[in-house]
Protein backbone atom coordinates (compact mmCIF):
# COMPACT_ATOMS: atom_id res chain seq x y z
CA UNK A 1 98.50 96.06 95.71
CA UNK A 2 102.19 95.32 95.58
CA UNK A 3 101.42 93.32 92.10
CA UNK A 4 99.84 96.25 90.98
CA UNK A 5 96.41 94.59 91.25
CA UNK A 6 94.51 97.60 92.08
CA UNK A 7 95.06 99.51 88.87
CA UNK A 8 96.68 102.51 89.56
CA UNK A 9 95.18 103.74 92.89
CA UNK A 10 96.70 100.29 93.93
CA UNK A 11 99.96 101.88 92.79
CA UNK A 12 100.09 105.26 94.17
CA UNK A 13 99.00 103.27 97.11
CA UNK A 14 102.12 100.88 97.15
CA UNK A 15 103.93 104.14 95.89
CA UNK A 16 102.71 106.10 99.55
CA UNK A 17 104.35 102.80 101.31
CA UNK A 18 107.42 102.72 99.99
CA UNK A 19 107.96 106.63 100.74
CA UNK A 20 106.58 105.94 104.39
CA UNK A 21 109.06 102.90 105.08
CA UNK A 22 111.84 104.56 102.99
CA UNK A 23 110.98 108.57 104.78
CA UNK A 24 113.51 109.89 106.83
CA UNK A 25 112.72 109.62 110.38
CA UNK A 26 112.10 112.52 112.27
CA UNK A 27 114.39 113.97 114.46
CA UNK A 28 114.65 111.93 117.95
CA UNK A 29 112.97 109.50 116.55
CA UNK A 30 114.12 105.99 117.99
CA UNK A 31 116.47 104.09 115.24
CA UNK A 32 114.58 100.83 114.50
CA UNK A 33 115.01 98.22 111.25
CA UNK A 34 113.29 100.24 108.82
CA UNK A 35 111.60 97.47 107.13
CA UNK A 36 113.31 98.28 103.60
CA UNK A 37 114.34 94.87 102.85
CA UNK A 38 110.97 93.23 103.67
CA UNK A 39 109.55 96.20 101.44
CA UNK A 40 111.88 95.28 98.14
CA UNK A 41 111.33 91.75 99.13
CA UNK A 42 107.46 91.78 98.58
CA UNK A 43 107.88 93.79 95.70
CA UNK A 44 109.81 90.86 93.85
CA UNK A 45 107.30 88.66 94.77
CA UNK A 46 103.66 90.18 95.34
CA UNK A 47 101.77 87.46 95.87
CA UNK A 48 103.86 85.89 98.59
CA UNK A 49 101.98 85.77 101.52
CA UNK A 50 105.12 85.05 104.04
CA UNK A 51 106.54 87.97 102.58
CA UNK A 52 103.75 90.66 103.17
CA UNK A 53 103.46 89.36 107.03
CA UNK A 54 107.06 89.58 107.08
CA UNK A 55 107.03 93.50 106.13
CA UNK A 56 103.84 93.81 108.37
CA UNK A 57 105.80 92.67 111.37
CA UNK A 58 108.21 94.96 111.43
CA UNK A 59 106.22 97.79 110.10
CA UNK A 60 104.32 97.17 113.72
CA UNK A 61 107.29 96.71 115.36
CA UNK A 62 108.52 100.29 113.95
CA UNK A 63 105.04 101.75 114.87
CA UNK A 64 105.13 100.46 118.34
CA UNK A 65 108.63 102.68 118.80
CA UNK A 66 108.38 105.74 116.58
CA UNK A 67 105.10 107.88 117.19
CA UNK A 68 105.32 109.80 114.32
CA UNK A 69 105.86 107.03 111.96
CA UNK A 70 102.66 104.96 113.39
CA UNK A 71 100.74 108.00 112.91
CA UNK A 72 101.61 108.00 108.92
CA UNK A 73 101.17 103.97 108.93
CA UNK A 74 97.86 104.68 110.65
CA UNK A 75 97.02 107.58 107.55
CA UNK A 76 98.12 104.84 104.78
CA UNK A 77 96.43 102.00 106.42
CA UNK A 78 93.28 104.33 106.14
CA UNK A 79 93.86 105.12 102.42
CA UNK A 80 94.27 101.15 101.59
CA UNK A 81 90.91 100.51 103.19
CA UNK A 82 89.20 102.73 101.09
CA UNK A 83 90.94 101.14 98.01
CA UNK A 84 89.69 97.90 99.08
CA UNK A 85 92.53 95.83 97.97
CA UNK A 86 91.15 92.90 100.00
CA UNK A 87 90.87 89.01 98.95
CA UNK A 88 88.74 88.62 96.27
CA UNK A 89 87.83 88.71 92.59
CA UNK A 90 85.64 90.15 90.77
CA UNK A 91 84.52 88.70 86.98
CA UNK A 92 81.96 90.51 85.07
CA UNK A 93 80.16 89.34 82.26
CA UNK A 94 77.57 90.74 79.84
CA UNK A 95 75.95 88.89 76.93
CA UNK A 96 72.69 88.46 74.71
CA UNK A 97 70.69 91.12 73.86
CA UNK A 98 70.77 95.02 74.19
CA UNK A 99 71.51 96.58 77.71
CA UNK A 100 69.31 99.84 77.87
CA UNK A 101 70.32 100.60 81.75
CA UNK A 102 73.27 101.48 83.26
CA UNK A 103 75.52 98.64 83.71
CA UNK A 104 78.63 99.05 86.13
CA UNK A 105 81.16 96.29 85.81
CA UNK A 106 84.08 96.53 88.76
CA UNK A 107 84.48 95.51 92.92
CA UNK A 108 83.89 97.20 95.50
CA UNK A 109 81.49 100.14 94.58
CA UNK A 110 79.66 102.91 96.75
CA UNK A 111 77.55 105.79 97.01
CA UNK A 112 76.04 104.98 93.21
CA UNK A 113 72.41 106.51 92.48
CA UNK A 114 70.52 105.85 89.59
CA UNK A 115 67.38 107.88 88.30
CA UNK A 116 68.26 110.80 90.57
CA UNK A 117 67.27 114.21 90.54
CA UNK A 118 67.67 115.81 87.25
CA UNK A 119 70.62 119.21 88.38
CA UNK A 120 69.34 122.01 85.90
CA UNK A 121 71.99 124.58 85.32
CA UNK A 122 70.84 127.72 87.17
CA UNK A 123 70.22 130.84 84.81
């Protein structure tokens, strides 16, 4: 996500994060290490394992002291498993011949129907 991986819903994703770590907290809200450095740390280097459970630490650590900030942590960690920015790779390939079905290249799909129900427009 932090490389940008996940196309641009990986972005706005990483783009949520930053705004959640970098968010003022809200008023008598304990002071804790915000977990900016760790942020702009992973962002130099996205594939660095070390460095995402570095920022994952002390995001928890922040969560475990500031209610309202583990409830928008909790909101963003649902919104990333939706993206499903997990391990893996996906490589699609498509040759010979003419393809007269639908063909879906990509990771990760759901709720797909083919040869449905025909919607008419209503008169």
């Amino acid at each position: 996500m932090a490389s940008g991986a996940a196309g641009e819903a990986g972005r706005q994703l990483w783009a949520a994060l930053n705004h959640l770590v970098r968010g003022r907290p809200e008023e008598g809200s304990p002071a804790v290490a915000a977990g900016e450095a760790e942020l702009v740390s992973l962002s130099r280097a996205p594939d660095d394992e070390e460095r995402a459970r570095a920022l994952s630490a002390i995001l928890l650590r922040r969560a475990e002291q500031d209610a309202v900030f583990q409830a928008g942590l909790a909101q963003w960690q649902q919104q990333a498993r939706t993206l499903g920015t997990g391990p893996g790779e996906t490589h699609n390939t498509i040759s010979g011949g003419t393809q007269r079905s639908p063909v879906l290249q990509g990771r990760d799909f759901s709720g797909i129907t083919f040869n449905g129900p025909v919607e008419r427009p209503t008169e």
